[in-house]
N, C-alpha and C. Protein backbone atom coordinates (compact mmCIF):
# COMPACT_ATOMS: atom_id res chain seq x y z
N UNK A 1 16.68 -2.49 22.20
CA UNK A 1 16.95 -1.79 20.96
C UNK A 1 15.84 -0.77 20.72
N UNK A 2 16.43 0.41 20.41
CA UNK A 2 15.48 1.51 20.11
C UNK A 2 14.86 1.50 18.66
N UNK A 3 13.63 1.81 18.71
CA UNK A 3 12.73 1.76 17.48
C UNK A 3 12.50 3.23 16.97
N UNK A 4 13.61 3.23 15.82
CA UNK A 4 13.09 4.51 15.21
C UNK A 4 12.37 5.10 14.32
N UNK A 5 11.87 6.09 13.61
CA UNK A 5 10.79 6.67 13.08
C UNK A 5 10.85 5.55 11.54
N UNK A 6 12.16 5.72 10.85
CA UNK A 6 12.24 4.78 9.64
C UNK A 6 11.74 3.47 10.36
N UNK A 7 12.04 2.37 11.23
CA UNK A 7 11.67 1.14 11.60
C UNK A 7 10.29 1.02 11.83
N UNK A 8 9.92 2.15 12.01
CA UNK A 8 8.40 1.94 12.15
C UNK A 8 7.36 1.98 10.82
N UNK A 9 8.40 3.20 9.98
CA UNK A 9 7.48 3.13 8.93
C UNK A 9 7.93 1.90 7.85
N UNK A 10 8.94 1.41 8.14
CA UNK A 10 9.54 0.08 7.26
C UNK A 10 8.65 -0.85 7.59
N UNK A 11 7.64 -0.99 8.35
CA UNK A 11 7.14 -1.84 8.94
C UNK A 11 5.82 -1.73 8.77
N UNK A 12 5.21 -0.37 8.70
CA UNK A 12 3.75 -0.26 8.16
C UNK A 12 3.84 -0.57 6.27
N UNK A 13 4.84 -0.03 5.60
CA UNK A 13 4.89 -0.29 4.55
C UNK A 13 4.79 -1.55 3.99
N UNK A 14 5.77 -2.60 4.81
CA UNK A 14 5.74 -4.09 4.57
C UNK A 14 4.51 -5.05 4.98
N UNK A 15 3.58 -4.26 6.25
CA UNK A 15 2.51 -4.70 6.68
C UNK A 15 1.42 -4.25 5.17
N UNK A 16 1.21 -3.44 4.97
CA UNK A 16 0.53 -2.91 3.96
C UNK A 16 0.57 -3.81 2.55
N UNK A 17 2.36 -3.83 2.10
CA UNK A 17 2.04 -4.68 1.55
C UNK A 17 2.09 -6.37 1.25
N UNK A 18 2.08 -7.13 2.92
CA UNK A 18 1.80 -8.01 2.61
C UNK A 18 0.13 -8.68 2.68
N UNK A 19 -0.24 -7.34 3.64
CA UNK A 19 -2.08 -7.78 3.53
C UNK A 19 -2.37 -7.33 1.78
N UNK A 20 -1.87 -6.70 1.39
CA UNK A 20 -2.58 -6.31 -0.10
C UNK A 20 -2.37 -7.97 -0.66
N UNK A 21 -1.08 -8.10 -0.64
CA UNK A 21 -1.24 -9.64 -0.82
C UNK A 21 -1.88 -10.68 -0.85
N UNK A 22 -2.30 -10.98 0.42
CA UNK A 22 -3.45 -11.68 1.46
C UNK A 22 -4.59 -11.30 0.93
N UNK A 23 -4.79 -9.98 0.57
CA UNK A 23 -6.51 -9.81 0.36
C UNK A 23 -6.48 -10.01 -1.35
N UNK A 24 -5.19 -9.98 -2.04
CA UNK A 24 -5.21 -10.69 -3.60
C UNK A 24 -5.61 -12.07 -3.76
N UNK A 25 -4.98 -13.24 -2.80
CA UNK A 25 -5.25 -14.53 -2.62
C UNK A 25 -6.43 -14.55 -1.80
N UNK A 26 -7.32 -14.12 -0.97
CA UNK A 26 -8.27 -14.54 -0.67
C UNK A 26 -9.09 -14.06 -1.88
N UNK A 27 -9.08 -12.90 -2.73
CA UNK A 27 -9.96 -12.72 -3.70
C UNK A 27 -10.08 -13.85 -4.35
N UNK A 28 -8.82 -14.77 -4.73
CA UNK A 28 -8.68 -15.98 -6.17
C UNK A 28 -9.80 -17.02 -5.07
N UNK A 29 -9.81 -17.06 -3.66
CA UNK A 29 -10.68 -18.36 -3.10
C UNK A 29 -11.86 -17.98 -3.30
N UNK A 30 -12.42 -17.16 -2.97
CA UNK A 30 -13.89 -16.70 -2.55
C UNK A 30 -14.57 -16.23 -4.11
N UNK A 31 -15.79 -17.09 -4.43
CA UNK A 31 -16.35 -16.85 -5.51
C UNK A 31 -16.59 -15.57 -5.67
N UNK A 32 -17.12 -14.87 -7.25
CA UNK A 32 -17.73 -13.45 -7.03
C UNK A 32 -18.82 -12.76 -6.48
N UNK A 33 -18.90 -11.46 -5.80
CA UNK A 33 -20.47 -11.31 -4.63
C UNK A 33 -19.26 -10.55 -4.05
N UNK A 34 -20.26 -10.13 -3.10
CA UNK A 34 -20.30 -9.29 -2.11
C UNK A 34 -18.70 -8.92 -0.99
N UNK A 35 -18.19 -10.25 -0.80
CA UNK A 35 -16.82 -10.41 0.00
C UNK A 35 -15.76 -11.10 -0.99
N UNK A 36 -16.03 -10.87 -2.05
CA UNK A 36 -14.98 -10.79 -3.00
C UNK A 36 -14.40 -9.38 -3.61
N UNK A 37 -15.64 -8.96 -3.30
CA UNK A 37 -15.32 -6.78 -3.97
C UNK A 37 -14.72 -6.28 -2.54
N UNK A 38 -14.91 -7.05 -1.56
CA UNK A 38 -14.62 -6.50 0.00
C UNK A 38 -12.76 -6.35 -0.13
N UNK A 39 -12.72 -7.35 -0.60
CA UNK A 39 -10.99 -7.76 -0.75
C UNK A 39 -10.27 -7.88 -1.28
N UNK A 40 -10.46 -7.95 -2.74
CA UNK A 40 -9.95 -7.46 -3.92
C UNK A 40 -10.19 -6.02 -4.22
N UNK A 41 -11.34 -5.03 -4.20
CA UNK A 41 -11.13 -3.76 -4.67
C UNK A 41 -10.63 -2.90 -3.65
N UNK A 42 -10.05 -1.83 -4.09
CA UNK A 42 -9.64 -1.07 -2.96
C UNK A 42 -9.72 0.60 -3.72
N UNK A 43 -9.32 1.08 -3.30
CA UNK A 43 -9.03 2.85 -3.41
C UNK A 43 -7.69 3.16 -3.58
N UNK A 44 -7.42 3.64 -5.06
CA UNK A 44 -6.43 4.13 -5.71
C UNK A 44 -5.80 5.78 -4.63
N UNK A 45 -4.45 5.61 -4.17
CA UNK A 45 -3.80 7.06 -3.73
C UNK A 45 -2.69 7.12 -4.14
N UNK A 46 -2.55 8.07 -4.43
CA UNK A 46 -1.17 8.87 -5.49
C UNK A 46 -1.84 9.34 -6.61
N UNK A 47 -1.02 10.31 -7.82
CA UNK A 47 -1.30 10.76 -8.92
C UNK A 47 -1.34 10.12 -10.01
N UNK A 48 -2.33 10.69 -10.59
CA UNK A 48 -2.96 10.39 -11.95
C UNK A 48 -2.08 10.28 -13.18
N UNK A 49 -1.19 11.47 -13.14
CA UNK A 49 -0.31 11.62 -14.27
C UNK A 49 1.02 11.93 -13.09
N UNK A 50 2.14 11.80 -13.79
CA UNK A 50 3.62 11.96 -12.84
C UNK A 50 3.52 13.66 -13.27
N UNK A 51 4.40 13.93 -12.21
CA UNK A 51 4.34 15.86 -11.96
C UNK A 51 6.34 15.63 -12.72
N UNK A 52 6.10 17.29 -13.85
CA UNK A 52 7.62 16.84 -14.10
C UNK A 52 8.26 18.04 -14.13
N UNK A 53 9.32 18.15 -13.46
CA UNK A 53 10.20 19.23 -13.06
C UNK A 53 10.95 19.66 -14.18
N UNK A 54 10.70 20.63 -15.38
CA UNK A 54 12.07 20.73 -16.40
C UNK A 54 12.81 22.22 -15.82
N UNK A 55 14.02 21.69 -15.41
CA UNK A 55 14.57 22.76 -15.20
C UNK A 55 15.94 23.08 -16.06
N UNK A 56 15.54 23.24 -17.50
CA UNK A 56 16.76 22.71 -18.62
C UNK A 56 17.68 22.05 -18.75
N UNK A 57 18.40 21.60 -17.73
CA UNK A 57 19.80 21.06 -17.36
C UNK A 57 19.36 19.68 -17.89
N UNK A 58 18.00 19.77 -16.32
CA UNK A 58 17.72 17.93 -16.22
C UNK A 58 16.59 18.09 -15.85
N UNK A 59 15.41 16.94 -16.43
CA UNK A 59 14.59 17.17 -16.69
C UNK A 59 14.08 15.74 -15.18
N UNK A 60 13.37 16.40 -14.25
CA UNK A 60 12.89 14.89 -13.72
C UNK A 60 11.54 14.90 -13.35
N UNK A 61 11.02 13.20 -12.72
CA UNK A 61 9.92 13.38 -13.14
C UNK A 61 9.41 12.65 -12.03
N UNK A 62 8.44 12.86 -11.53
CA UNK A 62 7.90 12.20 -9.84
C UNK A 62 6.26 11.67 -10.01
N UNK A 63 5.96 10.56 -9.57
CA UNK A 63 5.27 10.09 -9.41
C UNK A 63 4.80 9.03 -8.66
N UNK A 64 3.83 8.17 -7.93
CA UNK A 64 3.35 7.39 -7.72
C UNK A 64 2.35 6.78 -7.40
N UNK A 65 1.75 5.73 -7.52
CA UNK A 65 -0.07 5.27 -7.03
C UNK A 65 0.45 3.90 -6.38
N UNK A 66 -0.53 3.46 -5.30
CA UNK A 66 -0.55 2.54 -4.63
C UNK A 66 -1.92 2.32 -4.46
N UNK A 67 -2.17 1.04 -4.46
CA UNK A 67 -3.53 0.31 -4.50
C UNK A 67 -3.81 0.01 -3.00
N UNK A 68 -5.04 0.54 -2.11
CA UNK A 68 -5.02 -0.27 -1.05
C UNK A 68 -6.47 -0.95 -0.78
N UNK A 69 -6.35 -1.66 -0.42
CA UNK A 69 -7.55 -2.53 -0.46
C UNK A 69 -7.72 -2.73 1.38
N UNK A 70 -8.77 -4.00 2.03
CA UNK A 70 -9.05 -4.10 3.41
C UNK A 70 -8.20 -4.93 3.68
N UNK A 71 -7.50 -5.79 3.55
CA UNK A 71 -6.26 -6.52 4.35
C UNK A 71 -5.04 -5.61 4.13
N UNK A 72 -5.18 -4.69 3.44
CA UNK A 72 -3.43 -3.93 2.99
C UNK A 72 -3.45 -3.03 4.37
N UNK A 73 -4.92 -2.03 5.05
CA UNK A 73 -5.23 -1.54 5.93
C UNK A 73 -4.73 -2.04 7.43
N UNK A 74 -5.37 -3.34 7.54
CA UNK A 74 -4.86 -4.58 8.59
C UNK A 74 -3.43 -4.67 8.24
N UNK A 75 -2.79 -4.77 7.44
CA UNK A 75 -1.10 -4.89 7.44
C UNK A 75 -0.61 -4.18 7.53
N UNK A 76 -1.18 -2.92 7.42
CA UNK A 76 -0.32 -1.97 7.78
C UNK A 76 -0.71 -1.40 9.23
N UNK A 77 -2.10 -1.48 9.99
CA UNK A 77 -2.36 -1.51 11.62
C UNK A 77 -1.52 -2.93 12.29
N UNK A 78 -1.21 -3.85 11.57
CA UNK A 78 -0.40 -4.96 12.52
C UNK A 78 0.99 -4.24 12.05
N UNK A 79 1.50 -3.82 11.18
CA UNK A 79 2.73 -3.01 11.17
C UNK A 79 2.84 -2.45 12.37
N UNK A 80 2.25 -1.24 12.15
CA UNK A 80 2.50 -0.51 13.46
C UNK A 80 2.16 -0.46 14.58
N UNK A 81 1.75 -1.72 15.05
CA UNK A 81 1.33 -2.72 16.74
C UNK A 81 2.35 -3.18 16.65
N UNK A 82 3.08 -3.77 15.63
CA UNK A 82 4.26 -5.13 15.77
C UNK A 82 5.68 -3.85 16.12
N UNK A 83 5.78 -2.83 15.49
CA UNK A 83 7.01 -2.07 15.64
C UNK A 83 6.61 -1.21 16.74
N UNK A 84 5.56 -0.83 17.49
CA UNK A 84 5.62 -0.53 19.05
C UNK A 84 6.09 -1.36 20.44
């Protein structure tokens, strides 16, 4: 079966977010310090405010942010090892 461009990225996405996951529950084990900020905090990407198109008719409006932290990184590099 051929692996196409969507299957691959269906697959970094779901890797991504099941390490964000993983690095949420290891945050709740590991007391606070040093490898608790390792895996719980991460770096905010997407926009600040949503961008909004009025073009009188219909008015729409686009946005999004995703949190990634160091296991969301790893889920989404075993994503795209597992769909090669």
């Amino acid at each position: 079966m051929a692996k196409t461009a969507g299957t691959t990225l269906m697959m970094i996405i779901l890797g991504g977010i099941l390490g964000g996951y993983l690095g949420e529950l290891m945050g709740l084990l590991i007391p606070n310090g040093f490898l608790h900020d390792i895996f719980v905090k991460g770096f905010p990407l997407g926009f600040d405010s949503p961008i909004v198109l009025n073009l009188k008719v219909i008015i729409l409006t686009f946005g999004f942010k995703i949190m990634i932290n160091l296991f969301g990184i790893v889920g989404m590099i075993a994503g795209l090892y597992y769909s090669k």
